[in-house]
C-alpha atoms as a PDB file:
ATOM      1  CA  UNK A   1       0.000   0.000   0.000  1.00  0.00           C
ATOM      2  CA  UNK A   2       1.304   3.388  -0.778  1.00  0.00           C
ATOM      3  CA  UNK A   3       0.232   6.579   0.868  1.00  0.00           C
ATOM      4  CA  UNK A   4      -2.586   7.849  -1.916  1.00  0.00           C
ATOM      5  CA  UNK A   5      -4.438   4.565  -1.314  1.00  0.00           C
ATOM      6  CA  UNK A   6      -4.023   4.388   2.138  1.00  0.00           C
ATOM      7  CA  UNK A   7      -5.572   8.393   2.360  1.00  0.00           C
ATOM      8  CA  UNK A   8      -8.590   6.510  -0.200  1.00  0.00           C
ATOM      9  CA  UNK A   9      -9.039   4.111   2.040  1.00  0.00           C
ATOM     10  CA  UNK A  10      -9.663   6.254   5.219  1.00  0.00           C
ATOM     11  CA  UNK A  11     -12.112   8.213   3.067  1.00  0.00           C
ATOM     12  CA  UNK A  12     -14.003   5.628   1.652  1.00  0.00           C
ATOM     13  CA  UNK A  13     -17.484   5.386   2.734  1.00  0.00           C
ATOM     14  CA  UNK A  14     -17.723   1.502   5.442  1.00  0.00           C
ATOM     15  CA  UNK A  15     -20.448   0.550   6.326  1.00  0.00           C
ATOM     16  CA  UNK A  16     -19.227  -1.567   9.730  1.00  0.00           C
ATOM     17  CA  UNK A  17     -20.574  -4.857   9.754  1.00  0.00           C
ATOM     18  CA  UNK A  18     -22.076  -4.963   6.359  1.00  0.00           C
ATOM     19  CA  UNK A  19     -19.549  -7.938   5.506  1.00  0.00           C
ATOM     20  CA  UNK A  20     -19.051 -10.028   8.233  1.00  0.00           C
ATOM     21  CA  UNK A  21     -17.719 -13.602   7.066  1.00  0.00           C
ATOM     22  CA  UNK A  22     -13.741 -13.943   8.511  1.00  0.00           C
ATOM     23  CA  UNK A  23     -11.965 -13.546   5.334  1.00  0.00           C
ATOM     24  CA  UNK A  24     -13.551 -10.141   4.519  1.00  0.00           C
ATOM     25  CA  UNK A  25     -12.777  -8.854   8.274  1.00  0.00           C
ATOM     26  CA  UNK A  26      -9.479 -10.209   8.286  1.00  0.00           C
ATOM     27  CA  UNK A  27      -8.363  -8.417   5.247  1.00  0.00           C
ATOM     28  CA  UNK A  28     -10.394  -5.358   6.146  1.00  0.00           C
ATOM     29  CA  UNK A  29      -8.317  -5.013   9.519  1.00  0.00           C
ATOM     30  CA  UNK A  30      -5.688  -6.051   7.376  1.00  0.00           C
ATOM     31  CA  UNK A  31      -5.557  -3.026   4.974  1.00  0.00           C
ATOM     32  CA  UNK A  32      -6.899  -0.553   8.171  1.00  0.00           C
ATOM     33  CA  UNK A  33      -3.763  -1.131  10.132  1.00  0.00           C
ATOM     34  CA  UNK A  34      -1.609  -0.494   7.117  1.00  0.00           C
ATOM     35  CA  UNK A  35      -3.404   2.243   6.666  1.00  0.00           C
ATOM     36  CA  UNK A  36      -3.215   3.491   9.906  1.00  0.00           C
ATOM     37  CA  UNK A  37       0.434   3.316  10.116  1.00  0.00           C
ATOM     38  CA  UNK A  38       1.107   4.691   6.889  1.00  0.00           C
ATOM     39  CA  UNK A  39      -1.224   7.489   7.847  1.00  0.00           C
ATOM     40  CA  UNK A  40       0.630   8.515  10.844  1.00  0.00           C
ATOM     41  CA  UNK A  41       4.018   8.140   9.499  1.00  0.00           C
ATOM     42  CA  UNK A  42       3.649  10.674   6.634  1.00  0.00           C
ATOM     43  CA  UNK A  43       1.610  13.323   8.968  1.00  0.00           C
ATOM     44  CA  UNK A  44       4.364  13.265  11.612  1.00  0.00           C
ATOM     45  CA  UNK A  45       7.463  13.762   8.617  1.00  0.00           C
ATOM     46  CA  UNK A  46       5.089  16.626   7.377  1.00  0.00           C
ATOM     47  CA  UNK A  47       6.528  20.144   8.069  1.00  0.00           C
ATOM     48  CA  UNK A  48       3.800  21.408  10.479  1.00  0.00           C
ATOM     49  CA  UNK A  49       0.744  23.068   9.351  1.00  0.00           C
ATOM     50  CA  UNK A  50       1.672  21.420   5.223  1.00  0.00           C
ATOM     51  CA  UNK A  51       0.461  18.308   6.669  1.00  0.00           C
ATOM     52  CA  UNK A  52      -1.478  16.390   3.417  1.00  0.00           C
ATOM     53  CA  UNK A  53      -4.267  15.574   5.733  1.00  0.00           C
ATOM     54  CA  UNK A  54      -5.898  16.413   8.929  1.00  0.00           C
ATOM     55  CA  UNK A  55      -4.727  13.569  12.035  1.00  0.00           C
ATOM     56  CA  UNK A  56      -8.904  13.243  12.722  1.00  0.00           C
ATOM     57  CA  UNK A  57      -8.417  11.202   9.417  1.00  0.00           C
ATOM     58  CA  UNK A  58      -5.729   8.964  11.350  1.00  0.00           C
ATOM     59  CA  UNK A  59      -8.503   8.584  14.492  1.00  0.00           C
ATOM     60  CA  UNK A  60     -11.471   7.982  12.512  1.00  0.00           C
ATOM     61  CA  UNK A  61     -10.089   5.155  10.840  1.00  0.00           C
ATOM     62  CA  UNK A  62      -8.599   4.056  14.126  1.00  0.00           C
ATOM     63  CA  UNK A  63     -12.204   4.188  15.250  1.00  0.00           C
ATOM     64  CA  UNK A  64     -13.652   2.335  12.134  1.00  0.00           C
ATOM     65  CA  UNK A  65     -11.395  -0.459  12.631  1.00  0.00           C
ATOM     66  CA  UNK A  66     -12.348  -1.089  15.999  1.00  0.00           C
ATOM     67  CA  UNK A  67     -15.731  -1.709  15.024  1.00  0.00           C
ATOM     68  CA  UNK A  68     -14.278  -4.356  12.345  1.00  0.00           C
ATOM     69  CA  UNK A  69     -12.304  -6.086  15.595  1.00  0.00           C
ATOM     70  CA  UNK A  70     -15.571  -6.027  17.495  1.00  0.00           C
ATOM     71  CA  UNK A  71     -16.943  -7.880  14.655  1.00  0.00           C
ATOM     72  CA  UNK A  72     -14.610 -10.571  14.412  1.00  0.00           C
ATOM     73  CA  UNK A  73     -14.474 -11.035  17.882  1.00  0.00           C
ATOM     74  CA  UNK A  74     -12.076  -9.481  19.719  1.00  0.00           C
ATOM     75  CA  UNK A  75     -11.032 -12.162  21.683  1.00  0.00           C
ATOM     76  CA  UNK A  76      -9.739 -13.952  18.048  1.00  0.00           C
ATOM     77  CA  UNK A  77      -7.378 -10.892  17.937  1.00  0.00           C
ATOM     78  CA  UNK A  78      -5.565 -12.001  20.997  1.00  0.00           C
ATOM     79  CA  UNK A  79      -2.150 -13.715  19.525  1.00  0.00           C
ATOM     80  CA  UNK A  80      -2.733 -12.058  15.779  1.00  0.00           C
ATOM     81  CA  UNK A  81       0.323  -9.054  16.078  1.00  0.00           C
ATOM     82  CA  UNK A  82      -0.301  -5.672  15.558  1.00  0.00           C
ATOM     83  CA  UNK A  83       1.448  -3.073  14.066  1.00  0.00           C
ATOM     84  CA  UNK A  84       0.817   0.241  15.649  1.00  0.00           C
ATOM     85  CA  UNK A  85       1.971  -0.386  19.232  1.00  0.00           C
ATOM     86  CA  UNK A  86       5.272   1.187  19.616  1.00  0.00           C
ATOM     87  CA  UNK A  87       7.686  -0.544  21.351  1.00  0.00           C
ATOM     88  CA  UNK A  88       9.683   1.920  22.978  1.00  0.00           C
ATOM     89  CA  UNK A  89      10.048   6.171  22.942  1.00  0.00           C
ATOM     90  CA  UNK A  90      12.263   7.805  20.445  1.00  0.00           C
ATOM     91  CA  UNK A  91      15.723   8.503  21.927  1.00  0.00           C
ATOM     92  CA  UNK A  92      15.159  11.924  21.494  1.00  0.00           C
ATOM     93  CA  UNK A  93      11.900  12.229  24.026  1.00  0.00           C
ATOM     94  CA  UNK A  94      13.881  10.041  26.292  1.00  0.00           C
ATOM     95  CA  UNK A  95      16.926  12.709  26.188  1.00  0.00           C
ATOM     96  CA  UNK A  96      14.209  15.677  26.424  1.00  0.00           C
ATOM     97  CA  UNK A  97      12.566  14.353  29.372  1.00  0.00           C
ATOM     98  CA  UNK A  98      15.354  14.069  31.498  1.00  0.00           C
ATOM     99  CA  UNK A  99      16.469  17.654  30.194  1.00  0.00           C
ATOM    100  CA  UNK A 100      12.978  18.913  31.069  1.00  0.00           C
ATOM    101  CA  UNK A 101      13.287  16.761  34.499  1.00  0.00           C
ATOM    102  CA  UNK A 102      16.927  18.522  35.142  1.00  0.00           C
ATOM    103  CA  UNK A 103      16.093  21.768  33.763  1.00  0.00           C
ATOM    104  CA  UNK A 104      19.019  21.731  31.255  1.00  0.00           C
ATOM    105  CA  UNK A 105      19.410  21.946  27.746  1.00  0.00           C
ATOM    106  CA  UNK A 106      18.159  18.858  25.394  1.00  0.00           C
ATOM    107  CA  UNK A 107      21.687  19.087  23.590  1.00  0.00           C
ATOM    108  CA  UNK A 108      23.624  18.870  26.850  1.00  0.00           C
ATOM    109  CA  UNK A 109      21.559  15.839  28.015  1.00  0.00           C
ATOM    110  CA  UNK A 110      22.609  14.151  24.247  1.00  0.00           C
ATOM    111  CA  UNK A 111      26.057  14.730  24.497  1.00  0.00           C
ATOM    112  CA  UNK A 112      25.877  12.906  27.552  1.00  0.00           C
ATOM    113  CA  UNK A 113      23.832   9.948  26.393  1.00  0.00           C
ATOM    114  CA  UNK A 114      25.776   9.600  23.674  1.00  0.00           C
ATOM    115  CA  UNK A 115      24.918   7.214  20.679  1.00  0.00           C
ATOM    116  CA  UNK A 116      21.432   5.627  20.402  1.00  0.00           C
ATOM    117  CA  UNK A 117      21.606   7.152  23.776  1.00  0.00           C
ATOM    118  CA  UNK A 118      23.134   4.505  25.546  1.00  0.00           C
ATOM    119  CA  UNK A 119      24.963   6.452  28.736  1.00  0.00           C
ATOM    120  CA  UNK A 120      21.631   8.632  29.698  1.00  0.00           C
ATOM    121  CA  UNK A 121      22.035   7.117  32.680  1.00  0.00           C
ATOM    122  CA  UNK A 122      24.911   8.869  33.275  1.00  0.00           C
ATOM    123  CA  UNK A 123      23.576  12.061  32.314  1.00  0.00           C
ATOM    124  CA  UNK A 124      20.084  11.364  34.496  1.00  0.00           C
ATOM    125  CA  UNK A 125      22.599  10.889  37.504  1.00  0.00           C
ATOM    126  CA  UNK A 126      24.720  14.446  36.626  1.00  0.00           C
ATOM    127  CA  UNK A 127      22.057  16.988  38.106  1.00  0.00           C
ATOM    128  CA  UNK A 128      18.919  16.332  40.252  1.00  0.00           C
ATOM    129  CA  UNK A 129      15.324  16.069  39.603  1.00  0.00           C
ATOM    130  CA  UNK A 130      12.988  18.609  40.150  1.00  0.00           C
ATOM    131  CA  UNK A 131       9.786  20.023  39.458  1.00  0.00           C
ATOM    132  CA  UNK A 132       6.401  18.221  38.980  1.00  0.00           C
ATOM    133  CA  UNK A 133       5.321  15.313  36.946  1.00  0.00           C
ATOM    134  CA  UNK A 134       1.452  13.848  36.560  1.00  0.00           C
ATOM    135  CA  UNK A 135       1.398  10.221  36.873  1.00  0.00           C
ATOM    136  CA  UNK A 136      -0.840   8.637  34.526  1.00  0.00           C
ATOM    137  CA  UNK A 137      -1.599   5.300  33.699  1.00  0.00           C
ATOM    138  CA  UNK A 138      -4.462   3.400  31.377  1.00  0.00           C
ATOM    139  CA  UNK A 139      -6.266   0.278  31.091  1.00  0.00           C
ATOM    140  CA  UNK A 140      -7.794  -1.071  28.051  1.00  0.00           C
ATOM    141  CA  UNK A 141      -9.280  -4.214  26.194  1.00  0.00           C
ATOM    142  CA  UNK A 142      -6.501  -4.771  23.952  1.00  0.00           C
ATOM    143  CA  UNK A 143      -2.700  -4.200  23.578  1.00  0.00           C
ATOM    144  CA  UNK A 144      -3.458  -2.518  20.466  1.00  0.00           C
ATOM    145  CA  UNK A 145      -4.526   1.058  20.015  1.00  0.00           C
ATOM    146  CA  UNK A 146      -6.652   0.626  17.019  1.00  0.00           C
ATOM    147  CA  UNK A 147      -8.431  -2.329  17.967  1.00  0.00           C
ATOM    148  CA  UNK A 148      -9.592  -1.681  21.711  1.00  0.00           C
ATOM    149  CA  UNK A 149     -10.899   0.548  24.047  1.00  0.00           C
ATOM    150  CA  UNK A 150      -9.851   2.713  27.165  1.00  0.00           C
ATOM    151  CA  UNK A 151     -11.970   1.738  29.884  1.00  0.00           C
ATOM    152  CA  UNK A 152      -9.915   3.086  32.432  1.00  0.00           C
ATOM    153  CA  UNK A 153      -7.611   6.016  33.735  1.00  0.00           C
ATOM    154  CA  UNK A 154      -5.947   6.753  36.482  1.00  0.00           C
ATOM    155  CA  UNK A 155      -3.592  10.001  37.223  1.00  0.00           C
ATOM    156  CA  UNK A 156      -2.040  12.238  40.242  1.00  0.00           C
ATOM    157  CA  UNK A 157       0.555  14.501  40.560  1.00  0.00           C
ATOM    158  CA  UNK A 158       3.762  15.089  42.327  1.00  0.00           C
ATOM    159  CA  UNK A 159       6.340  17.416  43.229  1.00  0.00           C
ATOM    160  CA  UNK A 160       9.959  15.529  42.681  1.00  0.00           C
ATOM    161  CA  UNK A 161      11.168  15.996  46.561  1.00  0.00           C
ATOM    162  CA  UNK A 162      12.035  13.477  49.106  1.00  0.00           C
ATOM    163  CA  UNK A 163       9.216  13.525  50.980  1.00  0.00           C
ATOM    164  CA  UNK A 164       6.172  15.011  48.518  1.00  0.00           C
ATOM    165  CA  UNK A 165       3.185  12.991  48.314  1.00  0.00           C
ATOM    166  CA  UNK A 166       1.010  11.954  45.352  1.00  0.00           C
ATOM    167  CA  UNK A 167      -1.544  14.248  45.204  1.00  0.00           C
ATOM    168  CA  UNK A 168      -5.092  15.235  43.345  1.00  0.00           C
ATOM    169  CA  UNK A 169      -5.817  11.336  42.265  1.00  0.00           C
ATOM    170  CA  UNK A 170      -8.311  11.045  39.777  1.00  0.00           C
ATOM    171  CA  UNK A 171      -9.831   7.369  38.490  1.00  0.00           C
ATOM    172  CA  UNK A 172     -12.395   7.189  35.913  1.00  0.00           C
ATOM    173  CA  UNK A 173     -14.165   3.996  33.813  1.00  0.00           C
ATOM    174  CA  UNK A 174     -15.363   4.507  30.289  1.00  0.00           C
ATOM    175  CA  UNK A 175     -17.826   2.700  28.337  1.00  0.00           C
ATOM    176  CA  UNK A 176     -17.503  -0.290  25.651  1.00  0.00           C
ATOM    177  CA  UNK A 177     -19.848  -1.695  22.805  1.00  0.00           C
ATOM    178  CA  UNK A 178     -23.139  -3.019  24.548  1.00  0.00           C
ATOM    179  CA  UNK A 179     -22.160  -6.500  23.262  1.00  0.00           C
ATOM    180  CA  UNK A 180     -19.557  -7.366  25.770  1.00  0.00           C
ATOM    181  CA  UNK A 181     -22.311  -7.258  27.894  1.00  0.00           C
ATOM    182  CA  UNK A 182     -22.326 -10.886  27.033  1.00  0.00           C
ATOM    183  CA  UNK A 183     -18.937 -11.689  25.628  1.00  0.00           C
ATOM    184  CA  UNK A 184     -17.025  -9.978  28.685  1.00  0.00           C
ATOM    185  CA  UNK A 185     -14.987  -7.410  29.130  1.00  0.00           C
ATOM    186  CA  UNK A 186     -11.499  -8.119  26.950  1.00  0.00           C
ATOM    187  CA  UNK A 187      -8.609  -8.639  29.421  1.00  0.00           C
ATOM    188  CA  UNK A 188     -10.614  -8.548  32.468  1.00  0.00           C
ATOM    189  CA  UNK A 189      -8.008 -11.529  33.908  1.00  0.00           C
ATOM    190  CA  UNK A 190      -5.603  -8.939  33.640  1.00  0.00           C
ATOM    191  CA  UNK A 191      -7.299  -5.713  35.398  1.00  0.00           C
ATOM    192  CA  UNK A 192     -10.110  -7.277  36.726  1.00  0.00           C
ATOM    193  CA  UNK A 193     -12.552  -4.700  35.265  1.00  0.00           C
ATOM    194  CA  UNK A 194     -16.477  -6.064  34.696  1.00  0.00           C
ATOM    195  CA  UNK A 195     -18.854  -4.956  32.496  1.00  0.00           C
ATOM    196  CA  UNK A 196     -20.733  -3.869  36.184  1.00  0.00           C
ATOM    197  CA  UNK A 197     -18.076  -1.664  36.485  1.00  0.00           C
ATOM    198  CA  UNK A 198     -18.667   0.289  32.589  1.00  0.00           C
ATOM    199  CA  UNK A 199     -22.178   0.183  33.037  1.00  0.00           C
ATOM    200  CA  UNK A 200     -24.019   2.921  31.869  1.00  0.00           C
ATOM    201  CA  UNK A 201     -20.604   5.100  31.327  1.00  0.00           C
ATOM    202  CA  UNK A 202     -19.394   6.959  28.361  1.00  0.00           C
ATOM    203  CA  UNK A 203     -16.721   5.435  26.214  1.00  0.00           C
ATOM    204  CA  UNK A 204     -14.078   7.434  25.831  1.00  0.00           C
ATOM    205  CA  UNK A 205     -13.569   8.566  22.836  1.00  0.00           C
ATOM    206  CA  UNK A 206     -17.137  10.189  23.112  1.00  0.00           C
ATOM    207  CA  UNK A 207     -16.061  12.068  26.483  1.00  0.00           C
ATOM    208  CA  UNK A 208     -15.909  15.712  25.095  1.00  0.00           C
ATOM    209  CA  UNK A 209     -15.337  16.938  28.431  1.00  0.00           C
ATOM    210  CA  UNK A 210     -12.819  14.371  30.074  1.00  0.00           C
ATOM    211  CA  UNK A 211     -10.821  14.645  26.597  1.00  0.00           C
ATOM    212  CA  UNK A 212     -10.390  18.146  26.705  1.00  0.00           C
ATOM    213  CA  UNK A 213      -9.435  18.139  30.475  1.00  0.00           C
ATOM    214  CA  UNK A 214      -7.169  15.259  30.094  1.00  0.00           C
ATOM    215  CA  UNK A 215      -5.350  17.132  27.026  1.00  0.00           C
ATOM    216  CA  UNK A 216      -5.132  20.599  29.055  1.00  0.00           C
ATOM    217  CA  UNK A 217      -3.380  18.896  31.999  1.00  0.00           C
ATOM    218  CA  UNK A 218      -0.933  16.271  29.637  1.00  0.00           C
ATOM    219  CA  UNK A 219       0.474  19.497  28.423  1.00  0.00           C
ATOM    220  CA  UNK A 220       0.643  21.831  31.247  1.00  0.00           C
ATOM    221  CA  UNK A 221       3.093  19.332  33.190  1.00  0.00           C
ATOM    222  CA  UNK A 222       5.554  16.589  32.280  1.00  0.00           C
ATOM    223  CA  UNK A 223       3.577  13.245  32.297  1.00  0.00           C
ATOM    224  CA  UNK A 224       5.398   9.977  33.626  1.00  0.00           C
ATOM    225  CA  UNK A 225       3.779   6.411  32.885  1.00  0.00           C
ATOM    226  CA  UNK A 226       5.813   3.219  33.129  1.00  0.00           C
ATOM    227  CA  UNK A 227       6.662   1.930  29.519  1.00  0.00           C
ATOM    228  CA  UNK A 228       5.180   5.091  28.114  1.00  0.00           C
ATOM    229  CA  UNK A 229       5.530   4.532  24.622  1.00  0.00           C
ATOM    230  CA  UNK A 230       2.249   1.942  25.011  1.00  0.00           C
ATOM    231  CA  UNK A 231       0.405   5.736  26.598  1.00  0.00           C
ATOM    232  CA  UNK A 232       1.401   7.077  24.246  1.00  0.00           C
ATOM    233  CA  UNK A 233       0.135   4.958  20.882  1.00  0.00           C
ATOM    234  CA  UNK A 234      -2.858   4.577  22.859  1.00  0.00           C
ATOM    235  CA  UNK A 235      -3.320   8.505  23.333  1.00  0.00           C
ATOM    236  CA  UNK A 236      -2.097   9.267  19.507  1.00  0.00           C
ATOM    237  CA  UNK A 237      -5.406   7.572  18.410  1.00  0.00           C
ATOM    238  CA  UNK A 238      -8.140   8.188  21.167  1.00  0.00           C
ATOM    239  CA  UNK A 239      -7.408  11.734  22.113  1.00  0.00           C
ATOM    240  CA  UNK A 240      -8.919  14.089  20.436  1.00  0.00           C
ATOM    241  CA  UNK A 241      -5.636  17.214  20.041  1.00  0.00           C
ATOM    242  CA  UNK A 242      -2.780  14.835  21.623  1.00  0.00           C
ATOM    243  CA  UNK A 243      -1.007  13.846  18.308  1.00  0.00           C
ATOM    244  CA  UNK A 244      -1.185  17.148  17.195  1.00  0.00           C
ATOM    245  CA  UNK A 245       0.253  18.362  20.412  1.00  0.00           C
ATOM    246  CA  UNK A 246       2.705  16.001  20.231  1.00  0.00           C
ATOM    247  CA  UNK A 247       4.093  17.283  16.995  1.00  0.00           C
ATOM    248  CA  UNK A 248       4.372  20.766  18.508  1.00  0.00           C
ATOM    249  CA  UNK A 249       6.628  20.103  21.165  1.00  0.00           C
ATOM    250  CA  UNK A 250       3.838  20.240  23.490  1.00  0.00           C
ATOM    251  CA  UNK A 251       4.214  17.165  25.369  1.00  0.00           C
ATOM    252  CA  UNK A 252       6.624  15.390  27.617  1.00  0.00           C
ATOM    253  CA  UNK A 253       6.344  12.036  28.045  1.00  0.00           C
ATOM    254  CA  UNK A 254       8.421  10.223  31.711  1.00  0.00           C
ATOM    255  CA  UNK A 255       8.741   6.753  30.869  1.00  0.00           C
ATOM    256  CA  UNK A 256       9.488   5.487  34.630  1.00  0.00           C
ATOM    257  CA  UNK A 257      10.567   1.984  32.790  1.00  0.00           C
ATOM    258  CA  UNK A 258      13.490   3.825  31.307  1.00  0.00           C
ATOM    259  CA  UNK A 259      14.501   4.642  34.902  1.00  0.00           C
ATOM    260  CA  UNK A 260      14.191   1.404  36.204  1.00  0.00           C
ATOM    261  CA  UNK A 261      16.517   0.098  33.784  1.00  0.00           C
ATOM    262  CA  UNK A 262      18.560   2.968  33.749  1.00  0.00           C
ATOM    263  CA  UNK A 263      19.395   3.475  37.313  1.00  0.00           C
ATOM    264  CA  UNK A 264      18.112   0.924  39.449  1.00  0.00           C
ATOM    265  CA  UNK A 265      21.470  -1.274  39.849  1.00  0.00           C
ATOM    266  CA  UNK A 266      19.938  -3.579  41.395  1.00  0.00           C
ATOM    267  CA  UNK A 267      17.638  -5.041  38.858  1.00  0.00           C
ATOM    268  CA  UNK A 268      20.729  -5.296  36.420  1.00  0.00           C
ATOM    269  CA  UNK A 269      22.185  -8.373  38.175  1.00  0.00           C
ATOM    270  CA  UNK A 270      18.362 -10.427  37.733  1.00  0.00           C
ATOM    271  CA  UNK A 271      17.628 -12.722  35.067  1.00  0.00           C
ATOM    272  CA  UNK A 272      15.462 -11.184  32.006  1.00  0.00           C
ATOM    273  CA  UNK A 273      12.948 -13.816  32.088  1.00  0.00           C
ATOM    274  CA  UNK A 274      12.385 -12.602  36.062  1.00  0.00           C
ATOM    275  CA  UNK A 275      11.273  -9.444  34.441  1.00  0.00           C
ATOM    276  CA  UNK A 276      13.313  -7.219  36.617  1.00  0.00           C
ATOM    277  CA  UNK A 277      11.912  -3.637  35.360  1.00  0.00           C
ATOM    278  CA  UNK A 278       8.084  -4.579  35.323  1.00  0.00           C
ATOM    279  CA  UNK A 279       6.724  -2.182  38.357  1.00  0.00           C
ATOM    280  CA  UNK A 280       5.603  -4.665  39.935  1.00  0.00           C
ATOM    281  CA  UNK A 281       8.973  -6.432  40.692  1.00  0.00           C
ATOM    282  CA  UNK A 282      10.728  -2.891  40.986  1.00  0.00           C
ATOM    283  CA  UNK A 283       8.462  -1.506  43.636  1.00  0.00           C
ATOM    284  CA  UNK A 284       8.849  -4.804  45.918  1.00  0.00           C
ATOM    285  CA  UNK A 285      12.805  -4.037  45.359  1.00  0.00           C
ATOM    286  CA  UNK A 286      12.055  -0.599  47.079  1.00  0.00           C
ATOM    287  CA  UNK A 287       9.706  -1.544  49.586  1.00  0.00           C
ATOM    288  CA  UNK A 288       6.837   0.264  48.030  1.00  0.00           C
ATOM    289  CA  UNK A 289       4.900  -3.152  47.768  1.00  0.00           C
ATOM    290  CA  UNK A 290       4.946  -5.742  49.989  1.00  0.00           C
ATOM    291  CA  UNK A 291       6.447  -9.290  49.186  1.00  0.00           C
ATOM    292  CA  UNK A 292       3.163 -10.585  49.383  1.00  0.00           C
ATOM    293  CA  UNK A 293       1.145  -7.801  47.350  1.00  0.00           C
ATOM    294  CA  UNK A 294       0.988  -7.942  43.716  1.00  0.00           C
ATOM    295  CA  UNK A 295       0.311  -4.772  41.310  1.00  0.00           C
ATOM    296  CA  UNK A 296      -3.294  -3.770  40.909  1.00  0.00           C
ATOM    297  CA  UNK A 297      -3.667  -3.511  37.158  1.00  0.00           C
ATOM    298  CA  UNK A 298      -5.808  -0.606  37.455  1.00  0.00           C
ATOM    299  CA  UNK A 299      -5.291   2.626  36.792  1.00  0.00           C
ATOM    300  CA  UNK A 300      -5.030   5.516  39.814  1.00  0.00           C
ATOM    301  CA  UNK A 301      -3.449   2.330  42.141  1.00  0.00           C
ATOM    302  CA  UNK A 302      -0.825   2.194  39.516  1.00  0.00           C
ATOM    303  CA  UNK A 303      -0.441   5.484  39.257  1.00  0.00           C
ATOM    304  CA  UNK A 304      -0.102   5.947  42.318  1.00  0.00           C
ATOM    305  CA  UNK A 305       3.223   2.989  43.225  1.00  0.00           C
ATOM    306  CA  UNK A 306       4.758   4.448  39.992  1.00  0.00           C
ATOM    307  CA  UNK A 307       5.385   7.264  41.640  1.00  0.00           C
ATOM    308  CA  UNK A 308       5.787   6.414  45.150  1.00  0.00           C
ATOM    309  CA  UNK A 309       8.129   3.379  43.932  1.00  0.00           C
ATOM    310  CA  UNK A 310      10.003   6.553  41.580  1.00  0.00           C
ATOM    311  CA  UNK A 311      10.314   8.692  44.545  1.00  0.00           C
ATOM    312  CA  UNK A 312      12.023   5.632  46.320  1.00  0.00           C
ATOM    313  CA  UNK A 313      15.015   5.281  43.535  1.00  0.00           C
ATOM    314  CA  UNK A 314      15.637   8.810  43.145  1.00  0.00           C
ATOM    315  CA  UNK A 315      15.939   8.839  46.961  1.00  0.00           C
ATOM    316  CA  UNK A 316      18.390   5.981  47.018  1.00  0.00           C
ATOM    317  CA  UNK A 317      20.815   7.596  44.215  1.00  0.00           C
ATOM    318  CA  UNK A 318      20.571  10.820  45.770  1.00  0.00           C
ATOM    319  CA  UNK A 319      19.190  12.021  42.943  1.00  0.00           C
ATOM    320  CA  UNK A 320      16.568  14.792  44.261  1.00  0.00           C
END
């Protein structure tokens, strides 16, 4: 697919569950992912404001295909890999964050970091952290951002100081399609999230007013979420504004993950397959969760360790 069919294809008229035998959905999905990442590729290299399309084009084939995964079942979907999850943050949001974090200059931090910025642990440990971050954290029905829902979010805020507290915690559940009223929420072994609990509630996407606050306060601070760059896809296709934000050097994205892995010398010396960074396993290394306590999996309780379990590290490697 090239980038003239894929901008057809988002403006061709679907009629969502008009075709509904496997092989058409499959292929349907198929071509909407493509799409998708094609899509967002070209509008990101764009110089900004020559863009060759709007990004609501990018969402509301995002949204479309959604609809198509609903329709093959989304449970189907579970082991078939998807294509628009990144895997990790660009280097250079890594390198700005910590600049932002340290109040110094994003060119400084790189010089430090060095190639495919593999010392910015070095440079995170030359000057202390300060300011304010917003934790934030998300739970949804799939891994990937074009074929599931948010149903959940969670977010506080914190000043970076020895002793601050998380503060102004706010949790909130969004609605899914009425028929995993019978087929179950997607994922619930994972965050334990019924449909009792979505109810009646608004999805997300069709939250005017959450969108709009959640937008204003994701650029007004720094925002830290452990592996971030999964926030982040999810966000670049269910926020209304955020990609375009985004582009405009409006945004800074924390990934607490990095830190972990950057810092914490501890977890170097454990196994990979022990999953040393996962926050689980790095807050019971700081004593922010009990041996015996396992990670909630839902939003604001997430949130909340992250931070807490953050707060810890920095502590440790006098770092505040």
């Amino acid at each position: 697919m090239v980038l003239t069919e894929a901008i057809e294809l988002a403006n061709a008229f679907s009629l969502p569950g008009f075709f509904s035998d496997d092989v058409t959905l499959t292929e349907e999905r198929r071509r909407n992912e493509e799409a998708i990442g094609l899509l967002m590729e070209a509008w990101f290299e764009a110089p900004a404001k020559k863009e060759p399309f709007s990004f609501d084009l990018v969402r509301t084939l995002a949204d479309r295909n959604r609809s198509i995964c609903d329709a093959f079942g989304a449970s189907r979907l579970r082991d078939v890999a998807g294509t628009n999850l990144q895997r990790k943050l660009p280097d250079k949001d890594l390198v700005h964050a910590v600049a932002k974090l340290q109040r110094r200059r994003d060119a400084r931090v790189a010089r430090v970091a060095g190639a495919g910025v593999r010392d910015l642990g070095i440079a995170m440990a030359e000057a202390p952290f300060k300011g304010a971050v917003m934790g934030f954290d998300i739970e949804t029905t799939d891994r990937n951002p074009d074929r599931g829902y948010v149903i959940n979010l969670g977010l506080a805020f914190m000043e970076l100081t020895a002793d601050a507290i998380p503060h102004e915690g706010h949790a909130a559940y969004f609605g899914i399609p009425e028929l995993y009223r019978e087929a179950g929420v997607p994922l619930s072994d994972i965050h334990r999230i019924t449909w009792q609990d979505l109810e009646g509630k608004t999805p997300f996407r069709e939250d005017r007013r959450v969108q709009r606050a959640l937008l204003k306060a994701l650029t007004k601070l720094p925002y830290m979420a452990h592996n971030a760059a999964f926030e982040d896809s999810w966000l670049m296709l269910h926020l209304d504004g955020y990609a375009e934000a985004r582009k405009a050097g409006k945004v800074t994205i924390v990934d607490s993950r990095d830190i972990c892995r950057r810092i914490d010398v501890d977890g170097r010396s454990l196994p990979r397959e022990s999953f040393p960074n996962t926050l689980e396993n790095w807050a019971r290394r700081r004593g922010t969760l009990r041996p015996d306590e396992k990670e909630r999996h839902l939003g604001l309780d997430d949130v909340f360790l992250m931070l807490r379990t953050v707060q810890a590290e920095l502590v440790l490697r006098n770092m505040l």
